[in-house]
PDB file of N, CA and C in Angstrom:
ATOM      1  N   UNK A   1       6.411 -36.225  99.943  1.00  0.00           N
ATOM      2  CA  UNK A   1       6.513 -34.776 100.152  1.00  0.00           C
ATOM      3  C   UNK A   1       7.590 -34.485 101.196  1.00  0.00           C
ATOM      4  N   UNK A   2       7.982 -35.622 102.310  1.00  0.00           N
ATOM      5  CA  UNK A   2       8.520 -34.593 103.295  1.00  0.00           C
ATOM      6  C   UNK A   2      10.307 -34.952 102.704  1.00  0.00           C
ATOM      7  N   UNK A   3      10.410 -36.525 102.002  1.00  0.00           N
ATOM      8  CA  UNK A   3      11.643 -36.399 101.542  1.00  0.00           C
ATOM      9  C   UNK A   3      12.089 -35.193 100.476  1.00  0.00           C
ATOM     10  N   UNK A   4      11.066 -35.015 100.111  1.00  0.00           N
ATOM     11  CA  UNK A   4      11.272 -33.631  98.928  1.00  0.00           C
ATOM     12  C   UNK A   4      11.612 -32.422  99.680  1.00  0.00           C
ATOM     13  N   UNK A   5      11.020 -32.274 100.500  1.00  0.00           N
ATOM     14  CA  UNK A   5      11.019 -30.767 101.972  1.00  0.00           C
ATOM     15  C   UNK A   5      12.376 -31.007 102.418  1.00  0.00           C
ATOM     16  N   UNK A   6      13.009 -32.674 102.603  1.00  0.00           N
ATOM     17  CA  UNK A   6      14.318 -32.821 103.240  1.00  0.00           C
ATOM     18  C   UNK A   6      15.420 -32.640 102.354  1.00  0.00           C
ATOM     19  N   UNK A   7      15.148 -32.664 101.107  1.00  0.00           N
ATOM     20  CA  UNK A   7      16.357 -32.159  99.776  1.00  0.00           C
ATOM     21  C   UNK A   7      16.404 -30.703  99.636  1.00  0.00           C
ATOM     22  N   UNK A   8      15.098 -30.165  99.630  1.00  0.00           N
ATOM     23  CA  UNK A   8      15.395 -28.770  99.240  1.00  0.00           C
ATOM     24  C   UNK A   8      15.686 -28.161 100.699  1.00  0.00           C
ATOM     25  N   UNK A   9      15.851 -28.672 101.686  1.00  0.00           N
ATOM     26  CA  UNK A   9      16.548 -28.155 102.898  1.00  0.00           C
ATOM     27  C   UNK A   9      18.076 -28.402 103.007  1.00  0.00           C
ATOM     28  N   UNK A  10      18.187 -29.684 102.632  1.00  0.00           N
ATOM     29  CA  UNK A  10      19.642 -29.844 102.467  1.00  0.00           C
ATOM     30  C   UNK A  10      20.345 -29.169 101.227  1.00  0.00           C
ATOM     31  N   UNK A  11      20.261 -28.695 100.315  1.00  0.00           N
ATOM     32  CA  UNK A  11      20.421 -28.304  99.115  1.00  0.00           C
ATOM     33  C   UNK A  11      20.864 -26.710  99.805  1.00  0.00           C
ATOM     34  N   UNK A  12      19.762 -26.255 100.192  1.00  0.00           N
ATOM     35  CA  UNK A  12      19.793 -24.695 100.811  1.00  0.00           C
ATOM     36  C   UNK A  12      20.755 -24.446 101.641  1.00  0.00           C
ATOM     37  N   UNK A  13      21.113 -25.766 102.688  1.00  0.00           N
ATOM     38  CA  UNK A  13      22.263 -25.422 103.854  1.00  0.00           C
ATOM     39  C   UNK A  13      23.263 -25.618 103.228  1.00  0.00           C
ATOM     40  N   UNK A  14      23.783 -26.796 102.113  1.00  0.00           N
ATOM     41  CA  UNK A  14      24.821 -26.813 101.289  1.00  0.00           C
ATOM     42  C   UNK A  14      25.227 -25.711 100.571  1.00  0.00           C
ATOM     43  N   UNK A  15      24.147 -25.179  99.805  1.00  0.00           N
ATOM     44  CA  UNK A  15      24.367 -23.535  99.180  1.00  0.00           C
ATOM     45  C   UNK A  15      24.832 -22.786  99.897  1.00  0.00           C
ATOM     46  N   UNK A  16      23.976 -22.783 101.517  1.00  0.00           N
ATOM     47  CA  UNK A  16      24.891 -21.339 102.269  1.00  0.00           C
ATOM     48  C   UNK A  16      25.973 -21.889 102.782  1.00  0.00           C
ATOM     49  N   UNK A  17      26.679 -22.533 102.817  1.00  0.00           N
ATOM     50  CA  UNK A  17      27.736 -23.341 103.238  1.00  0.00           C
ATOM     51  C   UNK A  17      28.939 -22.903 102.505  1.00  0.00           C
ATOM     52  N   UNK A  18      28.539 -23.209 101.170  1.00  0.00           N
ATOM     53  CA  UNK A  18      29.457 -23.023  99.872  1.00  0.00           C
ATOM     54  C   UNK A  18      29.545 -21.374  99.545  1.00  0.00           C
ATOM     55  N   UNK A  19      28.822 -20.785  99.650  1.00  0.00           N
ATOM     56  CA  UNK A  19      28.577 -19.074  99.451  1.00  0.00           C
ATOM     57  C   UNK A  19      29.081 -18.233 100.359  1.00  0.00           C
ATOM     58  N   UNK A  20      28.206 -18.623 101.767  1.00  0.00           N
ATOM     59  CA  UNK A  20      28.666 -17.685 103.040  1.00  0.00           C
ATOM     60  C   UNK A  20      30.392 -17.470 102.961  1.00  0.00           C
ATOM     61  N   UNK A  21      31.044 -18.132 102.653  1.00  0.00           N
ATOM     62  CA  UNK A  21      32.550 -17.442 102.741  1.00  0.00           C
ATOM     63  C   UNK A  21      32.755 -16.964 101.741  1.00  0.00           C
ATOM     64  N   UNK A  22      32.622 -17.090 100.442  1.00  0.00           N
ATOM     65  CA  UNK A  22      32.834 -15.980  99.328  1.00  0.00           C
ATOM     66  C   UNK A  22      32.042 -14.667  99.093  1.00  0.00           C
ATOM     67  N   UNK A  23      30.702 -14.535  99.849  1.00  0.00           N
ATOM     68  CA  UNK A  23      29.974 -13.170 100.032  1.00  0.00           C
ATOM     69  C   UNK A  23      30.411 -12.643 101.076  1.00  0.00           C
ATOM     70  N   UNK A  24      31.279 -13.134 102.513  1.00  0.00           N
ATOM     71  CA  UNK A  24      31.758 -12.444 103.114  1.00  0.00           C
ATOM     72  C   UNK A  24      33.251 -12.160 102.604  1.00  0.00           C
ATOM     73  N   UNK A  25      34.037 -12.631 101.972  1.00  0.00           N
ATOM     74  CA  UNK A  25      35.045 -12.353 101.333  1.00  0.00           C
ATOM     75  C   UNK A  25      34.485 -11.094 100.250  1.00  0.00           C
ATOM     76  N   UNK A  26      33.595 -11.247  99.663  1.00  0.00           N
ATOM     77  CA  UNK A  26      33.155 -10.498  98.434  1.00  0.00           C
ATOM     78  C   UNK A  26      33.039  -9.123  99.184  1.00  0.00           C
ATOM     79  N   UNK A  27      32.127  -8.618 100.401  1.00  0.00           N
ATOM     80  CA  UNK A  27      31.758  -7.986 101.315  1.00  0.00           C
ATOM     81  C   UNK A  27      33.128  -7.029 101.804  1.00  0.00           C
ATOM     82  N   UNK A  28      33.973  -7.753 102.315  1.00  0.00           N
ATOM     83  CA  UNK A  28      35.253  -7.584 102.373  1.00  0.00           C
ATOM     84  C   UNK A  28      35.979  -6.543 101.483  1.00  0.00           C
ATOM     85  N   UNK A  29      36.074  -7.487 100.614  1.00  0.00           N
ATOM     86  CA  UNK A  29      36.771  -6.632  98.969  1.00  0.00           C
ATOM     87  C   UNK A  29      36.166  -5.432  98.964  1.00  0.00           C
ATOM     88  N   UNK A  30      34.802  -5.506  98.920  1.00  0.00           N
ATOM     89  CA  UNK A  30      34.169  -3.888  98.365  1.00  0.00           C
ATOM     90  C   UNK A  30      33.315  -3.717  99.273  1.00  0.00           C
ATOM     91  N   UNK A  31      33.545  -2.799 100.587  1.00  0.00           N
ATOM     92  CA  UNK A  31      32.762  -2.637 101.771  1.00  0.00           C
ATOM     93  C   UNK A  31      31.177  -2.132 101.155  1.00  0.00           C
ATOM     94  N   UNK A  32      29.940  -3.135 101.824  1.00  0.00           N
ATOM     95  CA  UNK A  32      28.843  -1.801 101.311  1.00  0.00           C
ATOM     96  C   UNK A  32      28.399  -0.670 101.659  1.00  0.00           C
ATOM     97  N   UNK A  33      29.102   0.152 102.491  1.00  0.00           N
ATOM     98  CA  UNK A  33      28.865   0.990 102.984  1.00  0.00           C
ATOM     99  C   UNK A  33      29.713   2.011 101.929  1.00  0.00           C
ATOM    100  N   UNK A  34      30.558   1.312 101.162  1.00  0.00           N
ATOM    101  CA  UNK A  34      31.115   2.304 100.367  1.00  0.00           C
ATOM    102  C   UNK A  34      30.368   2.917  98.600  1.00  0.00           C
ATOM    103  N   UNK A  35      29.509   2.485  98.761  1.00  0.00           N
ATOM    104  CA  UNK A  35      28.140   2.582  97.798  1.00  0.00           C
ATOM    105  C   UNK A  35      27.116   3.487  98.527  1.00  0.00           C
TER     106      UNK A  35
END
């Protein structure tokens, strides 16, 4: 169980890793305040 708890933790920080700069780029492009 806890190696399983230690993949889907690493998996999650890799995801926001890989994302966090294209949703702040994305964010960027089309302010949300402009919605």
């Amino acid at each position: 169980m806890t190696e399983f708890m230690l993949s889907v933790s690493h998996n999650l920080v890799m995801f926001t890793w890989y994302t966090a700069p294209l949703v702040s780029l994305g964010i960027h492009d089309q302010p949300l305040s402009e919605e």
